[in-house]
Structures are given as C-alpha cells and as structure tokens.
PDB file of N, CA and C in Angstrom:
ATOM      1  N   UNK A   1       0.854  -1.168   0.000  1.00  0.00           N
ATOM      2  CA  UNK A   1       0.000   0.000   0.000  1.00  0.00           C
ATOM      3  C   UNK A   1       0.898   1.229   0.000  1.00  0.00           C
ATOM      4  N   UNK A   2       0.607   2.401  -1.019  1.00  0.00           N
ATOM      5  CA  UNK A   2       1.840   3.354  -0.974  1.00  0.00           C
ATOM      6  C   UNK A   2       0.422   4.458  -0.148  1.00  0.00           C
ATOM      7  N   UNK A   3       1.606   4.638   0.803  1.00  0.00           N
ATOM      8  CA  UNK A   3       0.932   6.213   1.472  1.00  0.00           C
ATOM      9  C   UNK A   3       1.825   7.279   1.568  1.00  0.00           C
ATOM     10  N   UNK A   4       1.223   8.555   1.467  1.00  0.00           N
ATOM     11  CA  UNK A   4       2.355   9.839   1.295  1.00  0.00           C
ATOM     12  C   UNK A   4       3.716   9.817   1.636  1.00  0.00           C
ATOM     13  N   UNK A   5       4.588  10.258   1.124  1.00  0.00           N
ATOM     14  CA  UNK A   5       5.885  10.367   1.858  1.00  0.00           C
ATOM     15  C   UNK A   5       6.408  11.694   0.815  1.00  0.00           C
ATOM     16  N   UNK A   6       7.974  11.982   1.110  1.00  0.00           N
ATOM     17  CA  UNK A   6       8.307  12.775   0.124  1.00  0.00           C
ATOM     18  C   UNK A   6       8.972  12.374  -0.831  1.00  0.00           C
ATOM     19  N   UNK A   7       8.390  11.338  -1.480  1.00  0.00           N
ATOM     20  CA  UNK A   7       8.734  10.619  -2.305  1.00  0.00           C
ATOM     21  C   UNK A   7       7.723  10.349  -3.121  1.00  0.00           C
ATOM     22  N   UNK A   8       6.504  10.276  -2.179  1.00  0.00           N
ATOM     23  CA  UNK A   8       4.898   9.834  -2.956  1.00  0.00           C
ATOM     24  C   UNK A   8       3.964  10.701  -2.918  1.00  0.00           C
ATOM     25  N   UNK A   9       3.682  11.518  -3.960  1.00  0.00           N
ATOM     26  CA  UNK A   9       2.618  12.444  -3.580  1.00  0.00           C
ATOM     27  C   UNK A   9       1.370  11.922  -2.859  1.00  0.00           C
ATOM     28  N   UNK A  10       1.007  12.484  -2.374  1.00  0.00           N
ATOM     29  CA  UNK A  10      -0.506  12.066  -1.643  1.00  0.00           C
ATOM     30  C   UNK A  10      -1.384  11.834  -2.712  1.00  0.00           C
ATOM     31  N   UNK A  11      -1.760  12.359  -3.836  1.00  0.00           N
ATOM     32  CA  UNK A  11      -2.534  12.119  -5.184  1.00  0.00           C
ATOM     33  C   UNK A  11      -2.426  10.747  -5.714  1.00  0.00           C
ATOM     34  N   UNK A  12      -0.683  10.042  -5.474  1.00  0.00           N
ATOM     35  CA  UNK A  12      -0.483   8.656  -6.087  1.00  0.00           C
ATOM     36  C   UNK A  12      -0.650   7.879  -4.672  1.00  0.00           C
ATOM     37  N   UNK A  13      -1.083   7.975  -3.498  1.00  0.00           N
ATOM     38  CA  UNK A  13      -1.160   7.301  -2.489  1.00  0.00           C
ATOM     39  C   UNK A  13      -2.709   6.396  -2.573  1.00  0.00           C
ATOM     40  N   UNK A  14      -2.479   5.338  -2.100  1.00  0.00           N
ATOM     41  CA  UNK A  14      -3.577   4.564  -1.746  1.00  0.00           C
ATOM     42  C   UNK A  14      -4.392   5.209  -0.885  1.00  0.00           C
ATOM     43  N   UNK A  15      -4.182   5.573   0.081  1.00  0.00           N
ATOM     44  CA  UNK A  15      -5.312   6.103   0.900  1.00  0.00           C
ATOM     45  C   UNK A  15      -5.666   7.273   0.306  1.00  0.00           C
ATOM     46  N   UNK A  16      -4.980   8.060  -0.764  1.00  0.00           N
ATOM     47  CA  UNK A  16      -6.133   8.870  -1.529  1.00  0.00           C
ATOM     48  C   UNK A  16      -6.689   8.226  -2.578  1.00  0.00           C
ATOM     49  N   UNK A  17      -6.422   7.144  -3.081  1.00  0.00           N
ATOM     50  CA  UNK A  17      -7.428   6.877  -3.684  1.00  0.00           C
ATOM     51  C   UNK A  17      -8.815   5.957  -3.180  1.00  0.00           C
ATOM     52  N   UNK A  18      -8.811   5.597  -1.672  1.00  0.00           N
ATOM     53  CA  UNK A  18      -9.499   5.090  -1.353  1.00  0.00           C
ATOM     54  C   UNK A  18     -10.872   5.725  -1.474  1.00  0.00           C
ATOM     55  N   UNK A  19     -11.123   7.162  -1.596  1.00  0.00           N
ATOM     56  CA  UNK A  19     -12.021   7.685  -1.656  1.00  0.00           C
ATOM     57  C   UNK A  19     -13.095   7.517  -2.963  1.00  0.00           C
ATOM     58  N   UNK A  20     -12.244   7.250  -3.923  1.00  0.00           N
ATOM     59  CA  UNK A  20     -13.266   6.621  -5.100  1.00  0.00           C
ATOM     60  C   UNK A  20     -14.188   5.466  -5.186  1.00  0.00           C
ATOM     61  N   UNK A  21     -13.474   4.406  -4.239  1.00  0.00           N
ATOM     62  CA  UNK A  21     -14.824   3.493  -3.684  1.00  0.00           C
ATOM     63  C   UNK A  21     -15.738   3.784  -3.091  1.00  0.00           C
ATOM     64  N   UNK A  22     -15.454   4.717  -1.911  1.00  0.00           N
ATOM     65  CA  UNK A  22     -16.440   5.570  -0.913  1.00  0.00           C
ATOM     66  C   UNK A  22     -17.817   6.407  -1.989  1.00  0.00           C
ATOM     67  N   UNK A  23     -16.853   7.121  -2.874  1.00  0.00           N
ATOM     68  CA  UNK A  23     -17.564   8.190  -3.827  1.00  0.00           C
ATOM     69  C   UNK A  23     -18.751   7.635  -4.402  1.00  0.00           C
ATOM     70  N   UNK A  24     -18.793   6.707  -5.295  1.00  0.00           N
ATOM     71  CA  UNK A  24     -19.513   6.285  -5.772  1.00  0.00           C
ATOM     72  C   UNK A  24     -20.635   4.988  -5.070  1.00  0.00           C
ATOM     73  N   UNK A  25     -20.482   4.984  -4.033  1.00  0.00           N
ATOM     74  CA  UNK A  25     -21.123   3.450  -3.257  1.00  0.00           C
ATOM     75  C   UNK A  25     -22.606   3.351  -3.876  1.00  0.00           C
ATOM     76  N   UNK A  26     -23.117   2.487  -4.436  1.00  0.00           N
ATOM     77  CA  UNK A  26     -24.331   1.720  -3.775  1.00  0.00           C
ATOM     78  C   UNK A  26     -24.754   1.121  -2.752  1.00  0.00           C
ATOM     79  N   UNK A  27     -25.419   1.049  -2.610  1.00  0.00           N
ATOM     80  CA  UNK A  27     -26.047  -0.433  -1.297  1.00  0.00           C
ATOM     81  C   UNK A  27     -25.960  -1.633  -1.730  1.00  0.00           C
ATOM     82  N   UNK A  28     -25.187  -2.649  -1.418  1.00  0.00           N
ATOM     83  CA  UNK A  28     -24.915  -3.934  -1.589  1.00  0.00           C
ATOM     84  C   UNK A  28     -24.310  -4.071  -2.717  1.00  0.00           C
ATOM     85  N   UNK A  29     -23.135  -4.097  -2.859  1.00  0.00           N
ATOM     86  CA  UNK A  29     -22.738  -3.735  -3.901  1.00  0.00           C
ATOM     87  C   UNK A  29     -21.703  -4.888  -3.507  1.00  0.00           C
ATOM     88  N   UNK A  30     -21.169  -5.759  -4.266  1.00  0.00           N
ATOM     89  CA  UNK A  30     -20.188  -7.124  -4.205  1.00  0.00           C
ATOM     90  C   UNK A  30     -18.816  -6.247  -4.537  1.00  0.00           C
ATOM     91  N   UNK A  31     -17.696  -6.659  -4.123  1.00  0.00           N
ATOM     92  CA  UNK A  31     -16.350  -7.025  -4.513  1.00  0.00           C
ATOM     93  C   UNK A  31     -15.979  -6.986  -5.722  1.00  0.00           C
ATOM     94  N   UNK A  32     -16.272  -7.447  -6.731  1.00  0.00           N
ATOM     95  CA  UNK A  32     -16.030  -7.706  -8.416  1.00  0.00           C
ATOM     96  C   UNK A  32     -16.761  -6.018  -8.955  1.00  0.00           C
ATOM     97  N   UNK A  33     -17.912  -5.364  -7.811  1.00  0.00           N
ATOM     98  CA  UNK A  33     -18.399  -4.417  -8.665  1.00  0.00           C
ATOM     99  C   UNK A  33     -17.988  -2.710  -8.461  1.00  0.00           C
ATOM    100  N   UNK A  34     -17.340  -3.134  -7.398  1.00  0.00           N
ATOM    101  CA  UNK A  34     -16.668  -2.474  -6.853  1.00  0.00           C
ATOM    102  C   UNK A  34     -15.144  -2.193  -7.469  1.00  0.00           C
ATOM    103  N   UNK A  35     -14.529  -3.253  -7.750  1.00  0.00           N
ATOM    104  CA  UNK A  35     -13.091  -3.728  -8.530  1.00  0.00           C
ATOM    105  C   UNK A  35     -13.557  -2.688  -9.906  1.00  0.00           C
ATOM    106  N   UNK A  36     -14.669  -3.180 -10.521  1.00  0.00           N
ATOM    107  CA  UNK A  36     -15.220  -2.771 -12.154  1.00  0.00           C
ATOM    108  C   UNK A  36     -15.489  -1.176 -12.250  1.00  0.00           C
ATOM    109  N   UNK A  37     -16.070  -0.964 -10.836  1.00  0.00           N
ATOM    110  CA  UNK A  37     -16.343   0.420 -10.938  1.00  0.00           C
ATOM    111  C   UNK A  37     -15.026   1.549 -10.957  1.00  0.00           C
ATOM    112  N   UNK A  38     -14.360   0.812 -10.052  1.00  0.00           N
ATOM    113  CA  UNK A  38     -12.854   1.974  -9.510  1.00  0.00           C
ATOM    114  C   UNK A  38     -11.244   1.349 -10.590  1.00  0.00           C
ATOM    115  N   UNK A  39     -11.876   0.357 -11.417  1.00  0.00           N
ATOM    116  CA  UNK A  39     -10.697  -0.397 -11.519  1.00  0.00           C
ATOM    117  C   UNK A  39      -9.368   0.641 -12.575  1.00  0.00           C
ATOM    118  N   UNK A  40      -9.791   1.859 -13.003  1.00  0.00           N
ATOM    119  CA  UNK A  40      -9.383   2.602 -13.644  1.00  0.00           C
ATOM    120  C   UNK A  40      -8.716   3.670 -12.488  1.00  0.00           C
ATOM    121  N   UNK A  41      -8.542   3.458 -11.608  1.00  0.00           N
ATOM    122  CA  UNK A  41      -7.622   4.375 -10.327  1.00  0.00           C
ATOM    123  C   UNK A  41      -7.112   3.684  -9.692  1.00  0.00           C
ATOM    124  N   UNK A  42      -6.983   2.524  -9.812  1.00  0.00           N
ATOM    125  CA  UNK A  42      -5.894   2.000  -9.078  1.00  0.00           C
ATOM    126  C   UNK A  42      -5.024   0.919  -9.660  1.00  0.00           C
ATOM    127  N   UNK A  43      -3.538   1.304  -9.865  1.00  0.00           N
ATOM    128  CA  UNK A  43      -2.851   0.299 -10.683  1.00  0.00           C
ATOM    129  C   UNK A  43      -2.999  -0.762 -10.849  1.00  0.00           C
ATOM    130  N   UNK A  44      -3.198  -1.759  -9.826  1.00  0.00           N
ATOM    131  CA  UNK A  44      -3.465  -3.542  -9.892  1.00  0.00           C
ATOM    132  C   UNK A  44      -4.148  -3.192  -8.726  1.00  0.00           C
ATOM    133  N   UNK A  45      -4.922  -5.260  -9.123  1.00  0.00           N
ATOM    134  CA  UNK A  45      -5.927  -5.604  -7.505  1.00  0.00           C
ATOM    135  C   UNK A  45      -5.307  -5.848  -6.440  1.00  0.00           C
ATOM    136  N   UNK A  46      -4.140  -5.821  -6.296  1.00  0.00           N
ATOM    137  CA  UNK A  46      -3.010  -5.533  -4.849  1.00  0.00           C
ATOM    138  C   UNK A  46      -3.726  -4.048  -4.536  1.00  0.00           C
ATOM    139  N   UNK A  47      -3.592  -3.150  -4.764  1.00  0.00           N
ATOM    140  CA  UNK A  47      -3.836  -1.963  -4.295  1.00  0.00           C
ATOM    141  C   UNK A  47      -5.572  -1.660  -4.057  1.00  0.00           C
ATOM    142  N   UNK A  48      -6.201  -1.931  -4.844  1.00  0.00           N
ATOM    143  CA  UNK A  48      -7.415  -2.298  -4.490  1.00  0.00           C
ATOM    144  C   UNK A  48      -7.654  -3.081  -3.261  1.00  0.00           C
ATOM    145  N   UNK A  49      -7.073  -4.239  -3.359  1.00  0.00           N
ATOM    146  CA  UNK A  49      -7.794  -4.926  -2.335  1.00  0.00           C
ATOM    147  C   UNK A  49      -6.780  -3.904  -0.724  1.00  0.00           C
ATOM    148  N   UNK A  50      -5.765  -3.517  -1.088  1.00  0.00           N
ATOM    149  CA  UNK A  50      -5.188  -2.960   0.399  1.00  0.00           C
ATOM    150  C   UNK A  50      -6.145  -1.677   0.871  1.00  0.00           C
ATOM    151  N   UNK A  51      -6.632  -1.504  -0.240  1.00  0.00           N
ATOM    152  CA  UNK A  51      -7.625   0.268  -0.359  1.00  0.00           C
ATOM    153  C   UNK A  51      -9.069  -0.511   0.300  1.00  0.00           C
ATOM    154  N   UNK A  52      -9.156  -1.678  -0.041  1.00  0.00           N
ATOM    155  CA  UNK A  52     -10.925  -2.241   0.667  1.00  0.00           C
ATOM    156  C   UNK A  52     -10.040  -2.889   2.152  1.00  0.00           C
ATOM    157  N   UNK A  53      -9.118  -3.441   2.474  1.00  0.00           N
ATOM    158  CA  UNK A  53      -8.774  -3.762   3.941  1.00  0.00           C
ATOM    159  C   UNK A  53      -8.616  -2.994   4.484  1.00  0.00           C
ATOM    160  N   UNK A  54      -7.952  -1.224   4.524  1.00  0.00           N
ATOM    161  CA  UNK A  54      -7.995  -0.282   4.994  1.00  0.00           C
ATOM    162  C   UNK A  54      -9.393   0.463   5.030  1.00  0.00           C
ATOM    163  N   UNK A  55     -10.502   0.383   4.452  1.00  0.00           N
ATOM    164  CA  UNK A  55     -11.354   1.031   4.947  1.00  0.00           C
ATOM    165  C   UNK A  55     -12.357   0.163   5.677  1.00  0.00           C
ATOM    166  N   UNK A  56     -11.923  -1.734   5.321  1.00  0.00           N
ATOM    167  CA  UNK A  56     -12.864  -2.348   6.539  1.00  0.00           C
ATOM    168  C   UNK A  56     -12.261  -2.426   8.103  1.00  0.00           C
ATOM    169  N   UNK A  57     -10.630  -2.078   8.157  1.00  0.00           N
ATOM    170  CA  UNK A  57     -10.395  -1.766   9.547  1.00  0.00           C
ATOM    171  C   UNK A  57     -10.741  -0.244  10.085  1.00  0.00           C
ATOM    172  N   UNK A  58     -11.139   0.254   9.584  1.00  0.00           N
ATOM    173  CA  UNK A  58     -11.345   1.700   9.917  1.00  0.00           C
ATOM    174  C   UNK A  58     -12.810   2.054   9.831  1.00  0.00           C
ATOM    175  N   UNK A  59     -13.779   0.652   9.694  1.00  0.00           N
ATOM    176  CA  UNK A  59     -14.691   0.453   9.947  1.00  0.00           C
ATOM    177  C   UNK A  59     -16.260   1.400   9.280  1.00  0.00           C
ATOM    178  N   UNK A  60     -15.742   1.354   7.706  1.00  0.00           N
ATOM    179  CA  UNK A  60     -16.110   2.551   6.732  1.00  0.00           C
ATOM    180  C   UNK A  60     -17.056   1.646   5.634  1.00  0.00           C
ATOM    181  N   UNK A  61     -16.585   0.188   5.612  1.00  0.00           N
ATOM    182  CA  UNK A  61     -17.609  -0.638   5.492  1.00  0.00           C
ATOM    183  C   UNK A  61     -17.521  -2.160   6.225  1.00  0.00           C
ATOM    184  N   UNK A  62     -18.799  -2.807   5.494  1.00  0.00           N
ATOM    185  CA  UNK A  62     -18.690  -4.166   6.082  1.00  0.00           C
ATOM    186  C   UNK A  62     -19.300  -5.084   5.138  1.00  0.00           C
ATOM    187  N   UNK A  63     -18.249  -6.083   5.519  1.00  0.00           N
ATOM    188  CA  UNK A  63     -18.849  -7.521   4.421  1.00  0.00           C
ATOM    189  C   UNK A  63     -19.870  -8.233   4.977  1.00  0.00           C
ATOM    190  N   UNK A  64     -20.698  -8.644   4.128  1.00  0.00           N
ATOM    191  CA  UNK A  64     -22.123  -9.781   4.540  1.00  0.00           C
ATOM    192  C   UNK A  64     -21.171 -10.942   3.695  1.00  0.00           C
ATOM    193  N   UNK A  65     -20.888 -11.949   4.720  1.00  0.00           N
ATOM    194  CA  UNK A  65     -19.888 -13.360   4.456  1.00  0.00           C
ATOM    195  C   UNK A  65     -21.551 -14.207   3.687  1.00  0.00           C
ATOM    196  N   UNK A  66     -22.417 -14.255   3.429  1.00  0.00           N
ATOM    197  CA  UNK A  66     -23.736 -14.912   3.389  1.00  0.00           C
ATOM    198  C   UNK A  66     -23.913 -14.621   2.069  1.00  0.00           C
ATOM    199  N   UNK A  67     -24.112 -13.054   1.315  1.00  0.00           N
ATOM    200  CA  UNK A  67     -24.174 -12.580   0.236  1.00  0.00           C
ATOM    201  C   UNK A  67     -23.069 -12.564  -0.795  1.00  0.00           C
ATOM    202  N   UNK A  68     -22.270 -11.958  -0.085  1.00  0.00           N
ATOM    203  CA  UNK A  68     -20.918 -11.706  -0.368  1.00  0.00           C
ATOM    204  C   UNK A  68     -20.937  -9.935  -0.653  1.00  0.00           C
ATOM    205  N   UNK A  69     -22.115  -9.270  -0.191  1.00  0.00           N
ATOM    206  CA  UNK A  69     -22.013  -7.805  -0.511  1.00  0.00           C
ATOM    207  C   UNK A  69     -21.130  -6.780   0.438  1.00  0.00           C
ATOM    208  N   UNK A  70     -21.433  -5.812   0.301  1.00  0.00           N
ATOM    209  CA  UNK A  70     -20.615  -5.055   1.021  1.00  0.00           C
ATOM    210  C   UNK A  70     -21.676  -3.839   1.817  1.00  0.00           C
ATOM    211  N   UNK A  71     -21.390  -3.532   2.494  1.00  0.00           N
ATOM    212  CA  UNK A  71     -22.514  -2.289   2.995  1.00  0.00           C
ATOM    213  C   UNK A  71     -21.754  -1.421   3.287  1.00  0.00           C
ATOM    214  N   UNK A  72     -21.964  -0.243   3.817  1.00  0.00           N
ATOM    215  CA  UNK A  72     -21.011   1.188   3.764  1.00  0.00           C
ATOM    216  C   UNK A  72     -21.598   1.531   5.115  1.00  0.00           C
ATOM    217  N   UNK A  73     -20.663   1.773   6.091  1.00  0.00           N
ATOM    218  CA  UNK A  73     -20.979   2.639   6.944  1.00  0.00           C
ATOM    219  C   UNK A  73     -21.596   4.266   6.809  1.00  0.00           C
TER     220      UNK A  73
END
C-alpha cells in the first residue's frame, strides 16, 4: 500500500485513492463491482484490495460473508 511520503505524492497514495470506492457506493454492492467500478484508479488488484482492507479496519464498510455484498458505513 503506498501512502504519502516525500517521495509519494498524496494524489499517487492509496489512501487517496481510497475515496473513489467511498464516492460512488451503492447499497450492496459485491467485490467484483466495486473492482469494475474503480478499476481505472488503481494500478493492480493488490492496491485495491489494500484500499478495501484499509477502509474495513477503519470500519467505513462491512462484508455480509452470506451474500458476499458489502454495505457502507
């Protein structure tokens, strides 16, 4: 996961781009549609998926293990 330094602008940082998943949310919205929607801001699904583990520890969403959706705090 790249986060600011003076080396990394904050613009190319993961945690700024985490906000483009946030931006656009639906309600129940799966993993794959989420990937499809943002998949044009973030280099590979390494960074994606570190951009969805950082906002489920920070408790911004949550997975339904049953559906497989996602809900948004």
């Amino acid at each position: 996961m790249l986060v600011p330094s003076k080396f990394t602008r904050l613009e190319e940082s993961t945690l700024f781009r985490m906000k483009n998943i946030l931006s656009g949310a639906t309600e129940a919205e799966s993993v794959q549609d989420i990937y499809h929607r943002t998949r044009d801001v973030f280099r590979d699904a390494s960074e994606f998926l570190h951009a969805l583990d950082a906002l489920f520890v920070l408790g911004l969403l949550d997975i339904d293990v049953d559906s497989g959706s996602i809900r948004y705090a």
